[in-house]
C-alpha atoms as a PDB file:
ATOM      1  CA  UNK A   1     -46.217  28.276 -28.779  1.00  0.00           C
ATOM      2  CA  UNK A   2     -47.248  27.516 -25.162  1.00  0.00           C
ATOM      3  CA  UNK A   3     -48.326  24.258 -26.604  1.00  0.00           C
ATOM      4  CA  UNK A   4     -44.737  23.699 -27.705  1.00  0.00           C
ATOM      5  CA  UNK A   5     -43.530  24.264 -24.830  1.00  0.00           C
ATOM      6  CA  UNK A   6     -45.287  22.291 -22.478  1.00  0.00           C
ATOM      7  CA  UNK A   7     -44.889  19.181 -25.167  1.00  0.00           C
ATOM      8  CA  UNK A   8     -40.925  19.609 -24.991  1.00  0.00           C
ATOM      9  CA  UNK A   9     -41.049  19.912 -21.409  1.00  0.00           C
ATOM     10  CA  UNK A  10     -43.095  16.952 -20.854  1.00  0.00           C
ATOM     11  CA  UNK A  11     -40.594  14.704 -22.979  1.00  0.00           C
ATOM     12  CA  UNK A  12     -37.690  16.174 -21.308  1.00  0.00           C
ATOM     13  CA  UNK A  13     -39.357  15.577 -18.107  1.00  0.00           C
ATOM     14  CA  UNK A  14     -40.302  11.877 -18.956  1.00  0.00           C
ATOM     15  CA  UNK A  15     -36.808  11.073 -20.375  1.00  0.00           C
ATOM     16  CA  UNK A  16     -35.012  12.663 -17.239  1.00  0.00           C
ATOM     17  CA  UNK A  17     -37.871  10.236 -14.600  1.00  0.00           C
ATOM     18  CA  UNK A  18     -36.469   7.338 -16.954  1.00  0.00           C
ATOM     19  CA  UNK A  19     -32.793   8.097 -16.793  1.00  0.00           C
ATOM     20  CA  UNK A  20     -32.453   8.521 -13.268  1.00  0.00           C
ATOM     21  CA  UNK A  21     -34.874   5.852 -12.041  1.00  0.00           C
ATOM     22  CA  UNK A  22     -32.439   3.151 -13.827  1.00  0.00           C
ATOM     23  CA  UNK A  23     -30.691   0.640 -11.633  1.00  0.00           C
ATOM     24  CA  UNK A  24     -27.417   1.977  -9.912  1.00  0.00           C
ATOM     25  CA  UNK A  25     -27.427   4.582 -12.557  1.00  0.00           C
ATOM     26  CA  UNK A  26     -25.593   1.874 -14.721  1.00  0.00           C
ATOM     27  CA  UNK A  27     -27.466   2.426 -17.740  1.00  0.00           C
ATOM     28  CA  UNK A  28     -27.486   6.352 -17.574  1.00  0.00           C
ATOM     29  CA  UNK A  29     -23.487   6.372 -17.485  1.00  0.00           C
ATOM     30  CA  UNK A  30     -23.015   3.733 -20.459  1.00  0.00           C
ATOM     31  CA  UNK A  31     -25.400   6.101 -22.556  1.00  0.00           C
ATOM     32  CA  UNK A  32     -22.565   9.310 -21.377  1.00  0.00           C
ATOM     33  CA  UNK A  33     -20.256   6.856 -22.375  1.00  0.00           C
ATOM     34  CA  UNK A  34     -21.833   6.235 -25.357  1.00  0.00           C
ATOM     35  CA  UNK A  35     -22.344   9.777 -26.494  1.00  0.00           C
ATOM     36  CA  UNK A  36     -18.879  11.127 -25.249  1.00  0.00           C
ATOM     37  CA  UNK A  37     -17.478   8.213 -27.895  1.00  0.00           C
ATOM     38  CA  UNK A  38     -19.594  10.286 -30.739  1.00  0.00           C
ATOM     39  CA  UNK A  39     -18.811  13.503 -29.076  1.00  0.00           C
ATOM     40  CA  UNK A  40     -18.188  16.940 -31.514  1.00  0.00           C
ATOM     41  CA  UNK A  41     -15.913  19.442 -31.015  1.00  0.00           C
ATOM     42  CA  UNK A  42     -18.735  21.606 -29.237  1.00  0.00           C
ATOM     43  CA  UNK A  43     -18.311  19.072 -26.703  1.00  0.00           C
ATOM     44  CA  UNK A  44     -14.714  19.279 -26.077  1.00  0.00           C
ATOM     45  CA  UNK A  45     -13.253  21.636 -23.272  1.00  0.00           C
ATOM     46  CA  UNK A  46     -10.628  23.936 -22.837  1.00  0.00           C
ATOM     47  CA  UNK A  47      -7.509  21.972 -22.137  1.00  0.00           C
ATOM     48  CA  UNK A  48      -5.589  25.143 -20.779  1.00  0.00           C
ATOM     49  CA  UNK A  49      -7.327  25.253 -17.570  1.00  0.00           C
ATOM     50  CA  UNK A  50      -5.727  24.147 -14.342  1.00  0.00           C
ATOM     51  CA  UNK A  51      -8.707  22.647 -13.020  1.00  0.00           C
ATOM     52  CA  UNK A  52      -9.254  20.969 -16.392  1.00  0.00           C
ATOM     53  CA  UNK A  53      -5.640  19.996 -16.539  1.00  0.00           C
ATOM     54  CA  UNK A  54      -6.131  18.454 -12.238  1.00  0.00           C
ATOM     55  CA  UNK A  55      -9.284  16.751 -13.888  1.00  0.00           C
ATOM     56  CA  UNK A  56      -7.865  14.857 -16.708  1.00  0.00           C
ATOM     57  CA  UNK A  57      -4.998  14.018 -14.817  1.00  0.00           C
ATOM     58  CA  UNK A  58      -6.819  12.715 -11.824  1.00  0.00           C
ATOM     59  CA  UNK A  59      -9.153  10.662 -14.523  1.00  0.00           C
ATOM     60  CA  UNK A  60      -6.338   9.580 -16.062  1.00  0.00           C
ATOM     61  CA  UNK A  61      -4.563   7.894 -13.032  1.00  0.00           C
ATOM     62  CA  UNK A  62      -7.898   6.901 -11.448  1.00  0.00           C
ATOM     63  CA  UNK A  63      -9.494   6.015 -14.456  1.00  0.00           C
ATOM     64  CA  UNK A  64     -12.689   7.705 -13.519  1.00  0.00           C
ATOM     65  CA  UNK A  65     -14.309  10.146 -11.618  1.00  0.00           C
ATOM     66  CA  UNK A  66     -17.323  10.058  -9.788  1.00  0.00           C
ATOM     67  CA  UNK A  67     -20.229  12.034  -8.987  1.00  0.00           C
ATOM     68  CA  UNK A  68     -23.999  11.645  -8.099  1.00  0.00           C
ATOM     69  CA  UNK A  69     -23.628   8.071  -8.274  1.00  0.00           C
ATOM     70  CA  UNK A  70     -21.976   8.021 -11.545  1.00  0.00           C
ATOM     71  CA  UNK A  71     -18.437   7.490 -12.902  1.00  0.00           C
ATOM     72  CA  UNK A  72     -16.969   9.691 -15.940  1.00  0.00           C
ATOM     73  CA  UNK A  73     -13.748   8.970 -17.780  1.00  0.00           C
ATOM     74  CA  UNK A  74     -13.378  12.241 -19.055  1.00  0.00           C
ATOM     75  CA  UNK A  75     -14.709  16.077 -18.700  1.00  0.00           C
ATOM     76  CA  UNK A  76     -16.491  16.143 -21.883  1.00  0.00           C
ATOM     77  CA  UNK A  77     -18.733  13.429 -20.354  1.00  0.00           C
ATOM     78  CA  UNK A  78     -18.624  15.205 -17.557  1.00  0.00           C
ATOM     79  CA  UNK A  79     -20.235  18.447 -19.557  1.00  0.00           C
ATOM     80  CA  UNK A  80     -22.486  16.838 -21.058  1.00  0.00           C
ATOM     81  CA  UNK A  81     -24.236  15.431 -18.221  1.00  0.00           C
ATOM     82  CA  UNK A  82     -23.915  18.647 -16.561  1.00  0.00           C
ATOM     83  CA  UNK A  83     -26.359  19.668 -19.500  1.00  0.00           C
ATOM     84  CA  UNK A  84     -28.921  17.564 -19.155  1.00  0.00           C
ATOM     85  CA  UNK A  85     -29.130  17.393 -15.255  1.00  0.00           C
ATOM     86  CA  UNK A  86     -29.410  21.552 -15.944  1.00  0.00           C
ATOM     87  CA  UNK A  87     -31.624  21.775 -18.800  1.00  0.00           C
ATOM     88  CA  UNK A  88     -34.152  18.307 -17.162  1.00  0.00           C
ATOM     89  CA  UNK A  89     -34.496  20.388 -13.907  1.00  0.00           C
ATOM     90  CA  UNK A  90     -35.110  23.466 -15.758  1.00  0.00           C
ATOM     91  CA  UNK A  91     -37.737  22.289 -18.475  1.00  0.00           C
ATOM     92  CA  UNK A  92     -39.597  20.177 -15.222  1.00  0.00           C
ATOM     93  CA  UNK A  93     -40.110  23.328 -13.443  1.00  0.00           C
ATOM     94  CA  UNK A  94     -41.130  25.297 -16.731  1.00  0.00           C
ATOM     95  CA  UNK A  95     -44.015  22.130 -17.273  1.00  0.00           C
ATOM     96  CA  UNK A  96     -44.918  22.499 -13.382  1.00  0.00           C
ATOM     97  CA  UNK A  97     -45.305  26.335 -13.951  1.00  0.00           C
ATOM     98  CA  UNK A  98     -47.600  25.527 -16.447  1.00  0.00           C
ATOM     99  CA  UNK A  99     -49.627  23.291 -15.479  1.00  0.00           C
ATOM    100  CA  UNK A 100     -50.532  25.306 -12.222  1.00  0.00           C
ATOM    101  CA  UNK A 101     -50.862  28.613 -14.597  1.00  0.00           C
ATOM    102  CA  UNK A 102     -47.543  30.573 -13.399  1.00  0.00           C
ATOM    103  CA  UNK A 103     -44.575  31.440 -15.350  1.00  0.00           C
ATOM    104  CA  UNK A 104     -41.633  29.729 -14.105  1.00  0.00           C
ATOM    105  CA  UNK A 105     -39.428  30.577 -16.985  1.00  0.00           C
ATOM    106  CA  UNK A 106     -37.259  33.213 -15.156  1.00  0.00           C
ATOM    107  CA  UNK A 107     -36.452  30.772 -12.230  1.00  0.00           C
ATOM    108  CA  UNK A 108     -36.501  27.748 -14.589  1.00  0.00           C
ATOM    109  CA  UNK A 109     -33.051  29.520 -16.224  1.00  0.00           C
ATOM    110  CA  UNK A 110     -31.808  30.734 -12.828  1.00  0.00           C
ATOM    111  CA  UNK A 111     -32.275  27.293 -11.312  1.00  0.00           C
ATOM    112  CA  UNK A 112     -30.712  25.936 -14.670  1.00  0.00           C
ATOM    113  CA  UNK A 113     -27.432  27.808 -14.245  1.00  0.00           C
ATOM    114  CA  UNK A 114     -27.298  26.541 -10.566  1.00  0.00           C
ATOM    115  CA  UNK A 115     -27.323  23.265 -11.634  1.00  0.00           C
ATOM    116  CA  UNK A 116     -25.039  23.481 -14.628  1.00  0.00           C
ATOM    117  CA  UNK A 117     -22.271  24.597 -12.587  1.00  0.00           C
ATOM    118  CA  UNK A 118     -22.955  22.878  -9.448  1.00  0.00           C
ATOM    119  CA  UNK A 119     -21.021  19.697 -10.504  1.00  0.00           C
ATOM    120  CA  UNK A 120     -17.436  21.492 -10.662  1.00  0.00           C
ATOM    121  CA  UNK A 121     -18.435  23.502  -7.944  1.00  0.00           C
ATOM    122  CA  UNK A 122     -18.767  20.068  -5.976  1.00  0.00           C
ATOM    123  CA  UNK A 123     -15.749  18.636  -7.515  1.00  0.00           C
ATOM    124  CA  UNK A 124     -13.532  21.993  -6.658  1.00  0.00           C
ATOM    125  CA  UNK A 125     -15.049  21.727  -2.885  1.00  0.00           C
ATOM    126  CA  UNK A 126     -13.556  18.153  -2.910  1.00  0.00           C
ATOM    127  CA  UNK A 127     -10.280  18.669  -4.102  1.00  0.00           C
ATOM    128  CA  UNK A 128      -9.717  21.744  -1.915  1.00  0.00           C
ATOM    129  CA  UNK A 129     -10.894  19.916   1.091  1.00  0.00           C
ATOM    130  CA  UNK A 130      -8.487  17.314   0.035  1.00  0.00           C
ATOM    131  CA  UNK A 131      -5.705  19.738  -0.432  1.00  0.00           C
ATOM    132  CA  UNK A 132      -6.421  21.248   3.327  1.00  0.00           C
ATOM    133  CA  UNK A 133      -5.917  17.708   4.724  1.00  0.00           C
ATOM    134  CA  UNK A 134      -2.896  16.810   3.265  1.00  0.00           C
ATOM    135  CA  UNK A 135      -1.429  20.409   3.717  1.00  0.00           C
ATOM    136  CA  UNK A 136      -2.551  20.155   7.554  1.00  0.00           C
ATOM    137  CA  UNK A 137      -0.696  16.947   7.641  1.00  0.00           C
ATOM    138  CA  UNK A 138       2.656  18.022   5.909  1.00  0.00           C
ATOM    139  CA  UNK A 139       4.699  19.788   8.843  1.00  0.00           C
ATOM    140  CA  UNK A 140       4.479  16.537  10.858  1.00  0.00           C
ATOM    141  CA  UNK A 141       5.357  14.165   8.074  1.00  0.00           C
ATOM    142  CA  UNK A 142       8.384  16.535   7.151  1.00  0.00           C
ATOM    143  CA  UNK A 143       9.593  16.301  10.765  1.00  0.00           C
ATOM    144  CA  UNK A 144       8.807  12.685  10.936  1.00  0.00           C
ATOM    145  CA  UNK A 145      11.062  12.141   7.389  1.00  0.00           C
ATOM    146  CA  UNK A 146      13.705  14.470   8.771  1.00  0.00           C
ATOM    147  CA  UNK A 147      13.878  12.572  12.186  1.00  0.00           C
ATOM    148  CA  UNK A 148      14.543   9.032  10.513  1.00  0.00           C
ATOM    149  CA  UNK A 149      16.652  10.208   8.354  1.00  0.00           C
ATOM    150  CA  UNK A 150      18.765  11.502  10.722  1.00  0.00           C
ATOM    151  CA  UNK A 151      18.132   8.261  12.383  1.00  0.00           C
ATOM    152  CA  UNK A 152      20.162   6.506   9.489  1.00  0.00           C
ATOM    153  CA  UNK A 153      17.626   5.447   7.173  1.00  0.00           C
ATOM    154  CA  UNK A 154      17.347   6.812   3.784  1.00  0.00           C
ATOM    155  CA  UNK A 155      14.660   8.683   2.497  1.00  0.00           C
ATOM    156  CA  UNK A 156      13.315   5.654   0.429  1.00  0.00           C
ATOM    157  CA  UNK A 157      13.088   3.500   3.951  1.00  0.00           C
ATOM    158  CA  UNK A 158      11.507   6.328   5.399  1.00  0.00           C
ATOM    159  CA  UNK A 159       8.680   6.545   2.940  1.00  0.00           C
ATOM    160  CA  UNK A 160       8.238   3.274   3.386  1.00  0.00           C
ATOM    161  CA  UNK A 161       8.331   3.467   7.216  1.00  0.00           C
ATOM    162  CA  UNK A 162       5.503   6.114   6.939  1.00  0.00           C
ATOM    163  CA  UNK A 163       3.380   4.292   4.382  1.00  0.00           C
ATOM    164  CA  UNK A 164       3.220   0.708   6.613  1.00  0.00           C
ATOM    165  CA  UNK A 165       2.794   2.883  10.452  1.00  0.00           C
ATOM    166  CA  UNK A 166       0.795   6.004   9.953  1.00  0.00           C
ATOM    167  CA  UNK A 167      -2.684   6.394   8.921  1.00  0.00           C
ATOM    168  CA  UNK A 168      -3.677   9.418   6.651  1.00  0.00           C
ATOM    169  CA  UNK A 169      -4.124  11.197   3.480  1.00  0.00           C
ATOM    170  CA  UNK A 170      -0.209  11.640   3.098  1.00  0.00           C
ATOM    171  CA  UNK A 171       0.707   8.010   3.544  1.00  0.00           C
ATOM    172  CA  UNK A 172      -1.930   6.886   1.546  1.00  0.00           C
ATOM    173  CA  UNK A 173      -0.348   8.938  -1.134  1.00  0.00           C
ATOM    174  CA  UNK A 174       3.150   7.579  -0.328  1.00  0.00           C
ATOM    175  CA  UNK A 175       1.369   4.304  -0.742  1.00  0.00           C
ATOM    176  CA  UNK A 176       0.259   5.026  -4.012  1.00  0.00           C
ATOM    177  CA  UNK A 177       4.336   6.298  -4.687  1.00  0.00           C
ATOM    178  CA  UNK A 178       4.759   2.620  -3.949  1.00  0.00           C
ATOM    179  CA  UNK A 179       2.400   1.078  -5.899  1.00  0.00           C
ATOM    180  CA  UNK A 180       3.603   3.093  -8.563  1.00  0.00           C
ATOM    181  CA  UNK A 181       7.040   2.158  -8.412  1.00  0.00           C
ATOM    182  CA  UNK A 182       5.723  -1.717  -8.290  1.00  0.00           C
ATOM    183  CA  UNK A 183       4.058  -0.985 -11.504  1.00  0.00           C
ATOM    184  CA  UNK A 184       7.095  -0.006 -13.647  1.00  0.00           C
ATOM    185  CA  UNK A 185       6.965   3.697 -13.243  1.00  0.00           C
ATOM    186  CA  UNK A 186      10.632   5.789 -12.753  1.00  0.00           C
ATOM    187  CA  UNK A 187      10.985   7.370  -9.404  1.00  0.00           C
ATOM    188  CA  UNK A 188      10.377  10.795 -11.200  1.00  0.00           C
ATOM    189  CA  UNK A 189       7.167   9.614 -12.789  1.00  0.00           C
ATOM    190  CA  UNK A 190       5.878   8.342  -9.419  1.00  0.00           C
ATOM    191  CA  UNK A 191       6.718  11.205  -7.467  1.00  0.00           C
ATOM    192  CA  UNK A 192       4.969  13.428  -9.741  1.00  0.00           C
ATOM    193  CA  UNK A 193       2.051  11.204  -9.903  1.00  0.00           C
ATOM    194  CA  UNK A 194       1.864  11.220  -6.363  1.00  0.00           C
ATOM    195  CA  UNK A 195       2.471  15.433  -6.353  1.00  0.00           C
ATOM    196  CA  UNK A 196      -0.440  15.949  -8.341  1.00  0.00           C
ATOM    197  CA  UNK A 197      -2.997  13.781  -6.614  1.00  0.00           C
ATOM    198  CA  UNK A 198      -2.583  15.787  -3.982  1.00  0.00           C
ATOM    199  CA  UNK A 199      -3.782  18.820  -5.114  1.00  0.00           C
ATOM    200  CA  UNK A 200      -1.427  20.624  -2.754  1.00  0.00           C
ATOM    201  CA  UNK A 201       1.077  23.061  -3.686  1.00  0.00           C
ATOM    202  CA  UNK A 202       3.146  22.837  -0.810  1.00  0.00           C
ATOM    203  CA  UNK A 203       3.553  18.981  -1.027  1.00  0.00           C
ATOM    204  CA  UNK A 204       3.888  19.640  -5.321  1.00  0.00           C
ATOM    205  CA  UNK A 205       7.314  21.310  -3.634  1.00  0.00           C
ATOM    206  CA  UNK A 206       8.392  18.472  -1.535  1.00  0.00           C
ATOM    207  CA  UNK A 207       7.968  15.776  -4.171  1.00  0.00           C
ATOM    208  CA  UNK A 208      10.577  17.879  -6.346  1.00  0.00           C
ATOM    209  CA  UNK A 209      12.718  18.466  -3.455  1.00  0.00           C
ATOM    210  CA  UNK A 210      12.607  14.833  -2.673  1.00  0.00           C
ATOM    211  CA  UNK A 211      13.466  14.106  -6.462  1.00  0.00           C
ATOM    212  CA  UNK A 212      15.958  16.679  -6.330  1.00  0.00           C
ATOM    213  CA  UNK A 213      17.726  15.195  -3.550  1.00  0.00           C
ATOM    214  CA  UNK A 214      17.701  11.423  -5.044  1.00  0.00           C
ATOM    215  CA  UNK A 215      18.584  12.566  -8.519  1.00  0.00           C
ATOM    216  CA  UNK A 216      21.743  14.355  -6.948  1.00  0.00           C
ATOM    217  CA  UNK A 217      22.226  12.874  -3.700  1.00  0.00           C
ATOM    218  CA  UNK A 218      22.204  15.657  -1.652  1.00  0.00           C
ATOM    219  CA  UNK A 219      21.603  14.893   2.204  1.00  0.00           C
ATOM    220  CA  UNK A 220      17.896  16.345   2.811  1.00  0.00           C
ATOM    221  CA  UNK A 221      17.624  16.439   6.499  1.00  0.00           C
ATOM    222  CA  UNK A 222      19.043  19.947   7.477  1.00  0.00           C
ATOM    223  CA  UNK A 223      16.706  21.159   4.316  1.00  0.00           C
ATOM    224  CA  UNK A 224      13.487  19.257   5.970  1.00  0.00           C
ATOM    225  CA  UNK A 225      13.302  20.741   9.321  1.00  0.00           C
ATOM    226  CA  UNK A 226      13.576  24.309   7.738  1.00  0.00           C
ATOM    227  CA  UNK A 227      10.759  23.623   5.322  1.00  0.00           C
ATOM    228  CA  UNK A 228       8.347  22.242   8.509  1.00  0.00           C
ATOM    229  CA  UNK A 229       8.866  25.741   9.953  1.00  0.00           C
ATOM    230  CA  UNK A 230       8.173  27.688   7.424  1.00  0.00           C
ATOM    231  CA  UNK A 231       4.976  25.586   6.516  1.00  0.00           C
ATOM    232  CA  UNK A 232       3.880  25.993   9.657  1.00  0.00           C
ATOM    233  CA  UNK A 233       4.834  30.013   9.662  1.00  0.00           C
ATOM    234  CA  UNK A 234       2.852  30.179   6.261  1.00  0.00           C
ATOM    235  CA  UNK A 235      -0.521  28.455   8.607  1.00  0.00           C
ATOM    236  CA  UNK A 236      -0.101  30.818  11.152  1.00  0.00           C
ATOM    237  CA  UNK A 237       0.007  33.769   8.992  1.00  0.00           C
ATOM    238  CA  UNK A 238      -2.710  32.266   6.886  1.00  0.00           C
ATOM    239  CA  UNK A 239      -4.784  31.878  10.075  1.00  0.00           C
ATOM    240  CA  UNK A 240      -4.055  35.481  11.115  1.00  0.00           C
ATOM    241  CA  UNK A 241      -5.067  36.954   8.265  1.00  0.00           C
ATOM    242  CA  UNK A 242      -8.374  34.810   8.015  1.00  0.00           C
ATOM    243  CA  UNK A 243      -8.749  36.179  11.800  1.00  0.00           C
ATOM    244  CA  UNK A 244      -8.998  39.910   9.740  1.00  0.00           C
ATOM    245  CA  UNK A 245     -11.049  39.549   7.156  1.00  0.00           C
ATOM    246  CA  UNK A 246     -13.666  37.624   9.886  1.00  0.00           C
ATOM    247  CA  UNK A 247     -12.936  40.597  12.364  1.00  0.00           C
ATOM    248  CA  UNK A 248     -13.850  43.158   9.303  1.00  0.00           C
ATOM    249  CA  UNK A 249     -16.327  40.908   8.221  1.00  0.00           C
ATOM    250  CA  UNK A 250     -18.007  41.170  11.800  1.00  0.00           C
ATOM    251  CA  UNK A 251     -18.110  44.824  11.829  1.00  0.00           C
ATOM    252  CA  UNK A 252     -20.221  44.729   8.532  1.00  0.00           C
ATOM    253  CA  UNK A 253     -22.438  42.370  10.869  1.00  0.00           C
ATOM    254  CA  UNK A 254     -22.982  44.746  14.023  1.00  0.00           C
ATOM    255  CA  UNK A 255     -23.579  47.693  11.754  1.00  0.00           C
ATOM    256  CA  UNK A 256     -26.507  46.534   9.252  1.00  0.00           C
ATOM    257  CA  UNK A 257     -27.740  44.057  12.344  1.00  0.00           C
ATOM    258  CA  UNK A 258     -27.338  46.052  15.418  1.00  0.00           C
ATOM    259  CA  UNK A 259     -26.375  49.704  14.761  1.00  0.00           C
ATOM    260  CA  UNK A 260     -29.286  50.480  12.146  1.00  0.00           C
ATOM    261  CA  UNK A 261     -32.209  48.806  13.788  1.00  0.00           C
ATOM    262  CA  UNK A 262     -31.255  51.210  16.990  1.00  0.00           C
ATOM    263  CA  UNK A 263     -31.165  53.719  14.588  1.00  0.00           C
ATOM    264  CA  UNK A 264     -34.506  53.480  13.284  1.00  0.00           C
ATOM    265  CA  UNK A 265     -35.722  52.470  16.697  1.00  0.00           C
ATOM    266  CA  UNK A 266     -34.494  56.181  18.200  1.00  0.00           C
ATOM    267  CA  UNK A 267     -36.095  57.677  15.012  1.00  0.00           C
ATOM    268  CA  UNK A 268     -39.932  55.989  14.711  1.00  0.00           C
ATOM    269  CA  UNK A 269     -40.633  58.736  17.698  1.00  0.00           C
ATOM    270  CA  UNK A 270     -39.228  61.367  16.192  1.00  0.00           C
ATOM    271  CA  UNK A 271     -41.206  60.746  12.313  1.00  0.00           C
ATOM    272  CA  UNK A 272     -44.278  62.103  12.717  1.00  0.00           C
ATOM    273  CA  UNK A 273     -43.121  65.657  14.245  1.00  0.00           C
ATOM    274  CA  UNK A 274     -40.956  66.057  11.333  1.00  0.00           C
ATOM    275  CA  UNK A 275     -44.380  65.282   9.261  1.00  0.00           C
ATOM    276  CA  UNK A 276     -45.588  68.076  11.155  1.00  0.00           C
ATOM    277  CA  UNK A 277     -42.947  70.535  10.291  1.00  0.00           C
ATOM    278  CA  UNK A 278     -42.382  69.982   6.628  1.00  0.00           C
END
């Protein structure tokens, strides 16, 4: 049995050196590509999930999505390397074990799991960091829109205005609205495009309010300055309430790192007289 296990080790250990040591990791995503093609329906993953449904949709309009070095067209292929990075890892630190004479199972299927989830966990930190940019620039951009507007242009222009003058992750994605437009896409499709590639809720809500407004014609820039301020009451409450949870959080701190040690410091002294009396 040991035998075994060392032998499949060493072959999963050779085949992961080989895989990852190939040029650009070219090779190793047109063999993912390959076996997504002949994938099963073990392989396939739960479509109901938002961060699933974000996935697909942002391989869908980017046509890919990358990560250590590689690009996947879909979250099955995604899975499926997350096996193998997990299960290489794991089986290379089982043959290590063994060839040094300990047992590195235990930690071999704890470092496993790390690894198998790692990739979304990477993917999730991306998109949320993404969200928090575009959600940090959103008050500005609504008070920017709501000043041309009332400036005479129309909410089209001032997209436009926005997409050629500023620089960030909001008129890139008002670039994109462009692009899409260019491409043949309605104003409904591109404005929902454009809503969920930003993985932000709050700009989800101006996208339909923008639609809204051009699908009815209703004048936007009374609504605009009133959505600025409460975005920006939302961050201040937000920040407030992240203020809490550190100041509890810092009271947890002082009282395991301050408040025992003096504790036990006051008591060393007093241990060995209570030895004496009981």
């Amino acid at each position: 049995m040991r035998l075994l296990i060392i032998t499949f080790s060493a072959l999963i250990s050779i085949f992961t050196v080989i895989l990852f040591t190939m040029n650009g990791r070219s090779e190793l995503a047109f063999l993912l590509g390959k076996l997504e093609e002949r994938k099963s329906s073990f392989f396939k993953v739960n479509r109901n999930t938002k961060f699933i449904e974000d996935m697909r949709f942002l391989i869908e309009q980017r046509g890919s999505i990358k990560f250590f070095g590689m690009n996947f067209r879909s979250p099955e292929s995604l899975l499926l390397f997350r096996i193998i990075f997990a299960l290489s890892f794991a089986m290379i630190l089982i043959l290590s074990g063994f060839m040094i004479g300990k047992n590195f199972i235990i930690l071999s299927i704890a470092l496993g799991l790390i690894l198998f989830f790692l990739p979304i966990e990477v993917i999730k930190n991306r998109q949320l960091v993404y969200s928090r940019k575009v959600l940090r620039e959103l008050p500005d951009i609504i008070d920017i829109i709501s000043s041309l507007t009332k400036a005479g242009l129309t909410l089209e222009e001032s997209i436009t205005y926005i997409s050629n003058n500023y620089k960030g992750e909001i008129s890139n994605l008002f670039k994109l609205y462009k692009i899409k437009l260019l491409e043949g896409y309605s104003k409904k499709e591109a404005y929902l495009t454009v809503a969920g590639l930003s993985f932000c809720n709050e700009f989800k809500s101006i996208m339909k309010i923008f639609l809204q407004s051009e699908e009815m014609g209703n004048p936007i820039k009374d609504v605009l300055k009133d959505l600025s301020r409460v975005i920006r009451d939302n961050q201040r409450d937000l920040l407030k309430m992240k203020a809490e949870k550190l100041e509890n959080n810092l009271i947890i701190v002082i009282f395991v790192f301050i408040f025992i040690p003096m504790i036990t410091i006051f008591l060393i002294p007093v241990i060995p007289q209570l030895k004496i009396l009981f």
